[in-house]
PDB file of N, CA and C in Angstrom:
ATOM      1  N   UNK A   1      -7.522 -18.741   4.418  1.00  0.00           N
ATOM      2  CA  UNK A   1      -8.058 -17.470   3.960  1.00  0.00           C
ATOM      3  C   UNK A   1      -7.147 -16.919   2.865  1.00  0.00           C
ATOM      4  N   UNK A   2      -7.912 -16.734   1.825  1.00  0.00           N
ATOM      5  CA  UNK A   2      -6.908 -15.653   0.729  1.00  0.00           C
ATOM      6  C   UNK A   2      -6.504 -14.558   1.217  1.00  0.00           C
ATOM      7  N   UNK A   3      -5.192 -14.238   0.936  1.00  0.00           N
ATOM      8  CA  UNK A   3      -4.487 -12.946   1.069  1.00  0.00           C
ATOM      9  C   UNK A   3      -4.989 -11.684   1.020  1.00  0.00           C
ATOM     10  N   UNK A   4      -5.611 -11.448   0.025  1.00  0.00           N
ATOM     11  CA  UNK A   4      -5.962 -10.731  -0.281  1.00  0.00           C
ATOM     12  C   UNK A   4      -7.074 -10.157   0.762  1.00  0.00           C
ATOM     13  N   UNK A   5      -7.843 -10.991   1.124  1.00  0.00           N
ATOM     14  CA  UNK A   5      -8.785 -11.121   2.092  1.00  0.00           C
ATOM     15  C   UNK A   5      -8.326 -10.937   3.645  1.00  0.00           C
ATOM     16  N   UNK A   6      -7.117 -11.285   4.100  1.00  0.00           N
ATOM     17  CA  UNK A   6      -6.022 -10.999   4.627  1.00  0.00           C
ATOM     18  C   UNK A   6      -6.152 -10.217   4.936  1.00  0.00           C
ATOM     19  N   UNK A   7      -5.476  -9.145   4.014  1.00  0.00           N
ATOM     20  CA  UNK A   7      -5.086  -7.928   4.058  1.00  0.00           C
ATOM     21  C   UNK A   7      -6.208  -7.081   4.340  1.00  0.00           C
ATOM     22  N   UNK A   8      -7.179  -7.128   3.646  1.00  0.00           N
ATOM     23  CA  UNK A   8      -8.565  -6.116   3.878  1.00  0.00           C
ATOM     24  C   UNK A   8      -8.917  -6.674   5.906  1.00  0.00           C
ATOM     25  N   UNK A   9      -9.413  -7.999   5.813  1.00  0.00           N
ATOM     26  CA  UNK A   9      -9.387  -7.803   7.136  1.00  0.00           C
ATOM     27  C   UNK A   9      -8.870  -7.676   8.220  1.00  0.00           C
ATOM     28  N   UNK A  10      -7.717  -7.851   8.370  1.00  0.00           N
ATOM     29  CA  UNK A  10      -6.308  -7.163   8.877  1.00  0.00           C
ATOM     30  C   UNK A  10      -6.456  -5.916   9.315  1.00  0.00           C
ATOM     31  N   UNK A  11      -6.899  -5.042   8.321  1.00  0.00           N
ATOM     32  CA  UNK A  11      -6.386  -3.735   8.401  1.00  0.00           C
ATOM     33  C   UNK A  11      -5.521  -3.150   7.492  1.00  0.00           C
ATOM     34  N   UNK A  12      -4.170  -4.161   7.379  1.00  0.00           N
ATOM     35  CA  UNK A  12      -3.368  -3.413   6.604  1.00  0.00           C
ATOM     36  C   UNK A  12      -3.533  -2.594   5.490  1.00  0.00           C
ATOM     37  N   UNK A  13      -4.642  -3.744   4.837  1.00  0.00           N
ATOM     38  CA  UNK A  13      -4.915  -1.939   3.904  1.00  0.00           C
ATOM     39  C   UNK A  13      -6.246  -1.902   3.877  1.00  0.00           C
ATOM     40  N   UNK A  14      -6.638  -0.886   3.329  1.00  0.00           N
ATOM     41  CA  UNK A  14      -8.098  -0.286   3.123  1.00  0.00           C
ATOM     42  C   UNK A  14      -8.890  -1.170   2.903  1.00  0.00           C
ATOM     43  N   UNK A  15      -8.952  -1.376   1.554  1.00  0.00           N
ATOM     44  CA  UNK A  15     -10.039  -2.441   1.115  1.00  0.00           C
ATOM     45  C   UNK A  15      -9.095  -3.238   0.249  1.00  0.00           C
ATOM     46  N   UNK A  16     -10.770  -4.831  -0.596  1.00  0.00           N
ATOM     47  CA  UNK A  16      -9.777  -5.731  -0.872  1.00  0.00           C
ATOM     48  C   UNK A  16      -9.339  -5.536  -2.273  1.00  0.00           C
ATOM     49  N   UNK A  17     -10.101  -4.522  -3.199  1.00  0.00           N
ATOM     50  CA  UNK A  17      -9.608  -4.326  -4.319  1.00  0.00           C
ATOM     51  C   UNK A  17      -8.393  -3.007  -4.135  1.00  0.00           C
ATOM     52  N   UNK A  18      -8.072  -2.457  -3.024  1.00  0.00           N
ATOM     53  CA  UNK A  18      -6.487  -2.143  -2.905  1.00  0.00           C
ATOM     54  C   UNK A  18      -5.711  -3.381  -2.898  1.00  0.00           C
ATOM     55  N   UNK A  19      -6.162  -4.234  -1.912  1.00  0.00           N
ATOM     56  CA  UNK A  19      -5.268  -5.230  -1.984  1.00  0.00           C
ATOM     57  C   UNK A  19      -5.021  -6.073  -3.334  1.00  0.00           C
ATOM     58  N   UNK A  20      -5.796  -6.469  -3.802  1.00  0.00           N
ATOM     59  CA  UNK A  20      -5.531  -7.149  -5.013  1.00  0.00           C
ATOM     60  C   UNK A  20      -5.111  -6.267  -6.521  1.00  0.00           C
ATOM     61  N   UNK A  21      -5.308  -4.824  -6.450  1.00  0.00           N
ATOM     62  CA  UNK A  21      -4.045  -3.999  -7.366  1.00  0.00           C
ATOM     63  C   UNK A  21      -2.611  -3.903  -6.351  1.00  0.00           C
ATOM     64  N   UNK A  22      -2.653  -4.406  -5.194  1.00  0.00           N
ATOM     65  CA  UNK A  22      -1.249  -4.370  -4.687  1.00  0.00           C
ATOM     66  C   UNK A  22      -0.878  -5.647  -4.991  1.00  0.00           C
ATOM     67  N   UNK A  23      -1.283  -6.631  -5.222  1.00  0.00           N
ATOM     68  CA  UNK A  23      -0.588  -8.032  -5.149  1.00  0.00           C
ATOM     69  C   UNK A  23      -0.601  -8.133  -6.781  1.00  0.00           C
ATOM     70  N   UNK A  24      -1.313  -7.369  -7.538  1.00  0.00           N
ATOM     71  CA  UNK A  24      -1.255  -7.512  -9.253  1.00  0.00           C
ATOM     72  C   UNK A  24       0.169  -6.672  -9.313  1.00  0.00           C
ATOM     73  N   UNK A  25       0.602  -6.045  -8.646  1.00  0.00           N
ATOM     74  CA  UNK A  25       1.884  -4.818  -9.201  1.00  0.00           C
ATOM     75  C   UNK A  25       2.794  -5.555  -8.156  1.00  0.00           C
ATOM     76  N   UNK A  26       2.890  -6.871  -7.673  1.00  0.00           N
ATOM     77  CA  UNK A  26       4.098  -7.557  -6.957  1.00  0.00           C
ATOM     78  C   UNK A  26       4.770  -6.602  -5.825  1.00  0.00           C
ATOM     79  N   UNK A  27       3.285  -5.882  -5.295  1.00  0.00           N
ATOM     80  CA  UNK A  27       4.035  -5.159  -4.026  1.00  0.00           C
ATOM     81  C   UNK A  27       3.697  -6.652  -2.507  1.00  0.00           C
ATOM     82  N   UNK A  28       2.950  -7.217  -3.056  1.00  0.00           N
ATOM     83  CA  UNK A  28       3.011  -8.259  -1.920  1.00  0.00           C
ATOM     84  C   UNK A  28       4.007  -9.505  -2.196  1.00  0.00           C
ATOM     85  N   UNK A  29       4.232  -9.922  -1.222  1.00  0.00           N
ATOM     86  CA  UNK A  29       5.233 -11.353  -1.241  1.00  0.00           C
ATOM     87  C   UNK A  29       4.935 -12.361   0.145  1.00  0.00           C
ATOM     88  N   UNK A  30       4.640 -13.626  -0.153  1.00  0.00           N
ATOM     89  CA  UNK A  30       3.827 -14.404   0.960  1.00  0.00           C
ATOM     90  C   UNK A  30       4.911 -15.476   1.155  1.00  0.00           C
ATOM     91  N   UNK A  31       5.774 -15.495   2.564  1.00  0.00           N
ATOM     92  CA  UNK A  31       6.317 -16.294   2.723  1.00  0.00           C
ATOM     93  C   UNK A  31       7.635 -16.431   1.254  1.00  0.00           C
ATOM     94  N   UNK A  32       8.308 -15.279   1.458  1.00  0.00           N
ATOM     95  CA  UNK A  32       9.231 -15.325   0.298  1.00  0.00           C
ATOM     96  C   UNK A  32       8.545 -15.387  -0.962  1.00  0.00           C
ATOM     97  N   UNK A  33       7.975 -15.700  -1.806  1.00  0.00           N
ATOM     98  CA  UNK A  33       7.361 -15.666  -2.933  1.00  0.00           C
ATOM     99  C   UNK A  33       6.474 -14.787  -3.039  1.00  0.00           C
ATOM    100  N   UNK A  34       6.562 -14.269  -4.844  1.00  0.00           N
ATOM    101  CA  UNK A  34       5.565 -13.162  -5.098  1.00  0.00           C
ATOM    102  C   UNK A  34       4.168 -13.643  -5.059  1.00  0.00           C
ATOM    103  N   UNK A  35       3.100 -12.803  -4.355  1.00  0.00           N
ATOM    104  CA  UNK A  35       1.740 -13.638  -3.885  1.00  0.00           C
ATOM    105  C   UNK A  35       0.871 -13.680  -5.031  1.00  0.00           C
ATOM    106  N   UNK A  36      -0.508 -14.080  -5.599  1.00  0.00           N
ATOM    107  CA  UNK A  36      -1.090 -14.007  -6.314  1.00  0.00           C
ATOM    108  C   UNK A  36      -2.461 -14.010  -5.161  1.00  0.00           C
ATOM    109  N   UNK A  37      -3.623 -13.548  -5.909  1.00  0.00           N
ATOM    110  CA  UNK A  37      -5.000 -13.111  -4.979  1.00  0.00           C
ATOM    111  C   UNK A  37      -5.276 -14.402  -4.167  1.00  0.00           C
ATOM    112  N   UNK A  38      -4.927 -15.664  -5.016  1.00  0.00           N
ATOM    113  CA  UNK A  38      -5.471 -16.212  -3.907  1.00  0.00           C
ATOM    114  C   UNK A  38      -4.839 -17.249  -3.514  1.00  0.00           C
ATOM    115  N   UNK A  39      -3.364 -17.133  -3.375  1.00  0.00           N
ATOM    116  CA  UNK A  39      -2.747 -17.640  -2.068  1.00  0.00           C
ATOM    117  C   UNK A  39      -3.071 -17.619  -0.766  1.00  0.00           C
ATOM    118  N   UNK A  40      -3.024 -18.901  -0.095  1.00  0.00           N
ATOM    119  CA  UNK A  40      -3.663 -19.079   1.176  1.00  0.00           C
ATOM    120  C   UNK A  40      -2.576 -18.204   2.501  1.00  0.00           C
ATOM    121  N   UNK A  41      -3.072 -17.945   3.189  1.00  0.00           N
ATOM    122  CA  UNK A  41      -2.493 -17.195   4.425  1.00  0.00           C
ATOM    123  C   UNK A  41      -2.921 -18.265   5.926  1.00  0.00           C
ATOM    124  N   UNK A  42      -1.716 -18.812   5.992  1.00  0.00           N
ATOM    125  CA  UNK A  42      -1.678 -19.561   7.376  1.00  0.00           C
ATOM    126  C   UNK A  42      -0.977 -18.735   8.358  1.00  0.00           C
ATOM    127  N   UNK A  43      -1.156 -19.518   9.804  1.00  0.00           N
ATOM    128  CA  UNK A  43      -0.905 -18.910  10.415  1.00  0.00           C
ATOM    129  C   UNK A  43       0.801 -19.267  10.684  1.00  0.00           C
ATOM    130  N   UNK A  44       1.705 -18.719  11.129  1.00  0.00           N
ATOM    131  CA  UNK A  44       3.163 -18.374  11.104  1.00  0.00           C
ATOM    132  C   UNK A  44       3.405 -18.164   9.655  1.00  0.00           C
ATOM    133  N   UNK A  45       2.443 -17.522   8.693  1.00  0.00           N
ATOM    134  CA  UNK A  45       3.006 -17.079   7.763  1.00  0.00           C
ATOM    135  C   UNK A  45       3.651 -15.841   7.216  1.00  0.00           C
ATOM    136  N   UNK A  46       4.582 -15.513   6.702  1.00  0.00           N
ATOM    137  CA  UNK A  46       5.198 -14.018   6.854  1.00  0.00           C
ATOM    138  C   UNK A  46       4.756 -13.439   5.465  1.00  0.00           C
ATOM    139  N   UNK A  47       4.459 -12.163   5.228  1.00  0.00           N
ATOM    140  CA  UNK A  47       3.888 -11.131   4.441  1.00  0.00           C
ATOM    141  C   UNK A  47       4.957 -10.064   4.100  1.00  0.00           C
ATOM    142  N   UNK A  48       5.240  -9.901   3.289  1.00  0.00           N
ATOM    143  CA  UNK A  48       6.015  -8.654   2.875  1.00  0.00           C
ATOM    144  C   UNK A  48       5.427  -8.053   2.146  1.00  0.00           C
ATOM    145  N   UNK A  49       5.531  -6.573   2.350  1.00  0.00           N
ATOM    146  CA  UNK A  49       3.910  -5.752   1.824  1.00  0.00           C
ATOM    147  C   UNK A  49       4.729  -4.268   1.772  1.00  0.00           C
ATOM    148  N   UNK A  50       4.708  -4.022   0.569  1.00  0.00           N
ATOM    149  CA  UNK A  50       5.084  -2.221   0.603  1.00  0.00           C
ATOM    150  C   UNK A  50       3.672  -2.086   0.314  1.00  0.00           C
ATOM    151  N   UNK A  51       3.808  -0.995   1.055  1.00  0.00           N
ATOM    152  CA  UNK A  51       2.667  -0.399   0.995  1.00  0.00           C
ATOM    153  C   UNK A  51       2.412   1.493  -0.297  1.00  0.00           C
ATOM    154  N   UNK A  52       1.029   1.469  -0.354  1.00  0.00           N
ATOM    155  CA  UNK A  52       0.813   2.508  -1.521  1.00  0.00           C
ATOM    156  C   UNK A  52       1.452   4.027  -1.282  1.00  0.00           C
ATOM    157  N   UNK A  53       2.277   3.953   0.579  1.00  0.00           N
ATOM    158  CA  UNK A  53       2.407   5.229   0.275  1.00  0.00           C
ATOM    159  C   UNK A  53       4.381   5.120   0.594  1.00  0.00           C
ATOM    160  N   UNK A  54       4.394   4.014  -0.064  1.00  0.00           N
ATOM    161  CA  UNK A  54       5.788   3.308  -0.193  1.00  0.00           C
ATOM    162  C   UNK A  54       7.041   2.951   0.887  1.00  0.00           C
ATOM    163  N   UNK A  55       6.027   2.433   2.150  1.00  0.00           N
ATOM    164  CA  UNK A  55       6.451   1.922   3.557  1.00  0.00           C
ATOM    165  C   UNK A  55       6.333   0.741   2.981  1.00  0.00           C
ATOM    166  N   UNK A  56       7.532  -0.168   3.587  1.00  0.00           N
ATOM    167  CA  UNK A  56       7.693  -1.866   3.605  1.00  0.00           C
ATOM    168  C   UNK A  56       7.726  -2.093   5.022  1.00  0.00           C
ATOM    169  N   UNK A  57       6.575  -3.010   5.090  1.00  0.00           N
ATOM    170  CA  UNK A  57       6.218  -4.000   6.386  1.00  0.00           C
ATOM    171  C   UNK A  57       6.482  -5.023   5.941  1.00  0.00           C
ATOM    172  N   UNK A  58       7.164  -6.133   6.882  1.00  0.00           N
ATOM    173  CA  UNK A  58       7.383  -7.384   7.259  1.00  0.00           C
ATOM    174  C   UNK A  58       6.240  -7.960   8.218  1.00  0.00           C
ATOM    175  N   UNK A  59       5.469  -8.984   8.543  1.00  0.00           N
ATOM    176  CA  UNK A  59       4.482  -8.934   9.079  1.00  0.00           C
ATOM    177  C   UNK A  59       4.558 -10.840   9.052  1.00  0.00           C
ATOM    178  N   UNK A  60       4.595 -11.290  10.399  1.00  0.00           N
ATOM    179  CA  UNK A  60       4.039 -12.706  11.156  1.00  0.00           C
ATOM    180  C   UNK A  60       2.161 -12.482  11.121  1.00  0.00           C
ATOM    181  N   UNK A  61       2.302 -13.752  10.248  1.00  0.00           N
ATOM    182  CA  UNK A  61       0.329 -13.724  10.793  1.00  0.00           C
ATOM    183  C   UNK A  61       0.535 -15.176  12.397  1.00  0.00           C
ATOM    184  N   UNK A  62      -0.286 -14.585  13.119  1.00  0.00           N
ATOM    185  CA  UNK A  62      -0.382 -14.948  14.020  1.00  0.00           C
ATOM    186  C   UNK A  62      -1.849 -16.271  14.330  1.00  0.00           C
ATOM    187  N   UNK A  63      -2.964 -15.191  13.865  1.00  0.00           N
ATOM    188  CA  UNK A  63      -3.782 -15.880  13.669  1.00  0.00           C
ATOM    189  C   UNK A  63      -5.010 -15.595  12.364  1.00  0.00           C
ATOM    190  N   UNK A  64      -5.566 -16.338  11.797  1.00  0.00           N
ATOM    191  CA  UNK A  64      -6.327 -16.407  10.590  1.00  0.00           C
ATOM    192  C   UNK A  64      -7.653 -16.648  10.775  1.00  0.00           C
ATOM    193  N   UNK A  65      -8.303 -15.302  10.561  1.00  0.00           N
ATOM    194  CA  UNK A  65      -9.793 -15.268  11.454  1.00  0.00           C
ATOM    195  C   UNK A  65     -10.559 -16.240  10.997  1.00  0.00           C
ATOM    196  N   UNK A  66     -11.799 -16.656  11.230  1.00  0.00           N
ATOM    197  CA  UNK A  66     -12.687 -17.659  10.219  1.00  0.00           C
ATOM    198  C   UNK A  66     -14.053 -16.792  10.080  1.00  0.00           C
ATOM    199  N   UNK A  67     -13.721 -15.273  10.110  1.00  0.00           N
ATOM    200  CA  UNK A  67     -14.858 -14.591   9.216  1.00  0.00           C
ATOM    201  C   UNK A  67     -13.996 -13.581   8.504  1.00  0.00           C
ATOM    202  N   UNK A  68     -15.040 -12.787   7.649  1.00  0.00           N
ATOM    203  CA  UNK A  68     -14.552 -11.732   7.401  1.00  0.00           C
ATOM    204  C   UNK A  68     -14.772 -10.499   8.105  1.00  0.00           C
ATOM    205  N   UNK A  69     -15.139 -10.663   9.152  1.00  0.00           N
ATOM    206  CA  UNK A  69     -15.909  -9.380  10.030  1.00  0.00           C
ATOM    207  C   UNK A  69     -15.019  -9.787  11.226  1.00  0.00           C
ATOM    208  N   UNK A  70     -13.625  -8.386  11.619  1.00  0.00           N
ATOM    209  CA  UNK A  70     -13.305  -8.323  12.853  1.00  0.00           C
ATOM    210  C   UNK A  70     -13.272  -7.045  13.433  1.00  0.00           C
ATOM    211  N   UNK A  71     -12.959  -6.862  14.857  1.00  0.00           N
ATOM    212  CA  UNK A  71     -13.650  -5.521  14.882  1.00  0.00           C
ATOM    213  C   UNK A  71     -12.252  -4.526  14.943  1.00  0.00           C
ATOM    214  N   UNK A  72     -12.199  -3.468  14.792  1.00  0.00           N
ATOM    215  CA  UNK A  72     -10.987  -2.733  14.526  1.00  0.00           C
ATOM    216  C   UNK A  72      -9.969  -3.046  16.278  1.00  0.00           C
ATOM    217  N   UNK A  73     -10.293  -2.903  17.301  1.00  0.00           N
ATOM    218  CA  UNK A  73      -9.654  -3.182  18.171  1.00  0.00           C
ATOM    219  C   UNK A  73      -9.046  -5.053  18.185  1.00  0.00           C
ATOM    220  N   UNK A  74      -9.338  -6.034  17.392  1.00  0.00           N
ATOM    221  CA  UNK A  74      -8.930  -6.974  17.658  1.00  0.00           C
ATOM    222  C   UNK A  74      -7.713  -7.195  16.237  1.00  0.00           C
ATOM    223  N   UNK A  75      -8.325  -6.679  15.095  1.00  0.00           N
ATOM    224  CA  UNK A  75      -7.313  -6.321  13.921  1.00  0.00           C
ATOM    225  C   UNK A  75      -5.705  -6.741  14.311  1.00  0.00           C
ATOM    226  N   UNK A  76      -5.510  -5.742  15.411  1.00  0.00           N
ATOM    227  CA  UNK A  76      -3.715  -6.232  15.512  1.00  0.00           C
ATOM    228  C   UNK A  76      -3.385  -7.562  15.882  1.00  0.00           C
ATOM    229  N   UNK A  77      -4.188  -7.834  16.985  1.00  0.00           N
ATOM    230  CA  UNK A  77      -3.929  -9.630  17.462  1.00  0.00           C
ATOM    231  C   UNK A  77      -3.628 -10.239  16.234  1.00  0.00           C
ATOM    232  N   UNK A  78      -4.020 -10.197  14.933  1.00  0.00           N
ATOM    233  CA  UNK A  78      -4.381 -11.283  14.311  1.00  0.00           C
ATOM    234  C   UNK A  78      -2.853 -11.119  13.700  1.00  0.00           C
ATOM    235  N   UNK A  79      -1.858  -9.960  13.729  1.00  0.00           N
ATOM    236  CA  UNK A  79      -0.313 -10.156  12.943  1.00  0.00           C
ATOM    237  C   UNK A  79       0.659  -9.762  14.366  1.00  0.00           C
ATOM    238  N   UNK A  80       1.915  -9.688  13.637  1.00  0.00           N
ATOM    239  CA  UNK A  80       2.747  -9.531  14.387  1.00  0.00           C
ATOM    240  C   UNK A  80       3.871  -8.794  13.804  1.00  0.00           C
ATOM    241  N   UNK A  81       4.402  -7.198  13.567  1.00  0.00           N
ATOM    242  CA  UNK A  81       5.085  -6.354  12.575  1.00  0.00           C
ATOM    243  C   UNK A  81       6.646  -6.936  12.955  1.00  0.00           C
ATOM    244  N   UNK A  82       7.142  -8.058  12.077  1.00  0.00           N
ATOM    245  CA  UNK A  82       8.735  -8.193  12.320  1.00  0.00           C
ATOM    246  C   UNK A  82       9.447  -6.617  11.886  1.00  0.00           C
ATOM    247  N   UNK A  83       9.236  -6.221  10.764  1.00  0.00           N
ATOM    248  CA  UNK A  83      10.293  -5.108  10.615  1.00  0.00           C
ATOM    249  C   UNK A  83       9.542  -4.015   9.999  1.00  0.00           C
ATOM    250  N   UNK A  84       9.475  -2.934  10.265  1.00  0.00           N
ATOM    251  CA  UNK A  84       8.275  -1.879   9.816  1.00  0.00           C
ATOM    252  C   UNK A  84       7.774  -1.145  10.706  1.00  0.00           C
ATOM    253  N   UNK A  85       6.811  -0.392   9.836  1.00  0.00           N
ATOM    254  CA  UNK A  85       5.579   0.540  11.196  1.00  0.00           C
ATOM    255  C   UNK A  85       4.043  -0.478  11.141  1.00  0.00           C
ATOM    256  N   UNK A  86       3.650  -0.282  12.045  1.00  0.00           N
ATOM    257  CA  UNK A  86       2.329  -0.725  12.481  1.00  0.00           C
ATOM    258  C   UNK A  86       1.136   0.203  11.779  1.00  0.00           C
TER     259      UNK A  86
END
């Protein structure tokens, strides 16, 4: 799954064109490296993500849905916050 795509279904952020002006301005980083939209997101992969209201999460993906439709109560299963807020 692209990152970007990731992120929107995640939760972490809003939608996916937040996400992809966050990964154009190098606020994302995938597994140590700066991400581009469509870097793949596996699972034990780590995310570093400041976010727009300038919180930095560290974030384990755990698991990598195979839709784009999850429902807001299952959202968290899918990461794991190493250093940050939830």
């Amino acid at each position: 799954m692209r990152i970007d795509l990731f992120l929107k279904v995640s939760g972490l952020l809003k939608t996916r064109s937040i996400a992809s002006k966050a990964i154009r301005a190098g606020a994302v980083e995938l597994d140590g490296v700066r991400a581009v939209a469509s870097s793949s997101v596996k699972t034990g992969s780590v995310i570093s993500l400041i976010k727009p209201d300038g919180s930095r999460n560290i974030i384990q993906v755990l698991v990598v849905p195979t839709s784009k439709n999850v429902s807001r109560k299952d959202r968290s299963s899918l990461y794991e916050v190493i250093n940050g807020e939830e």
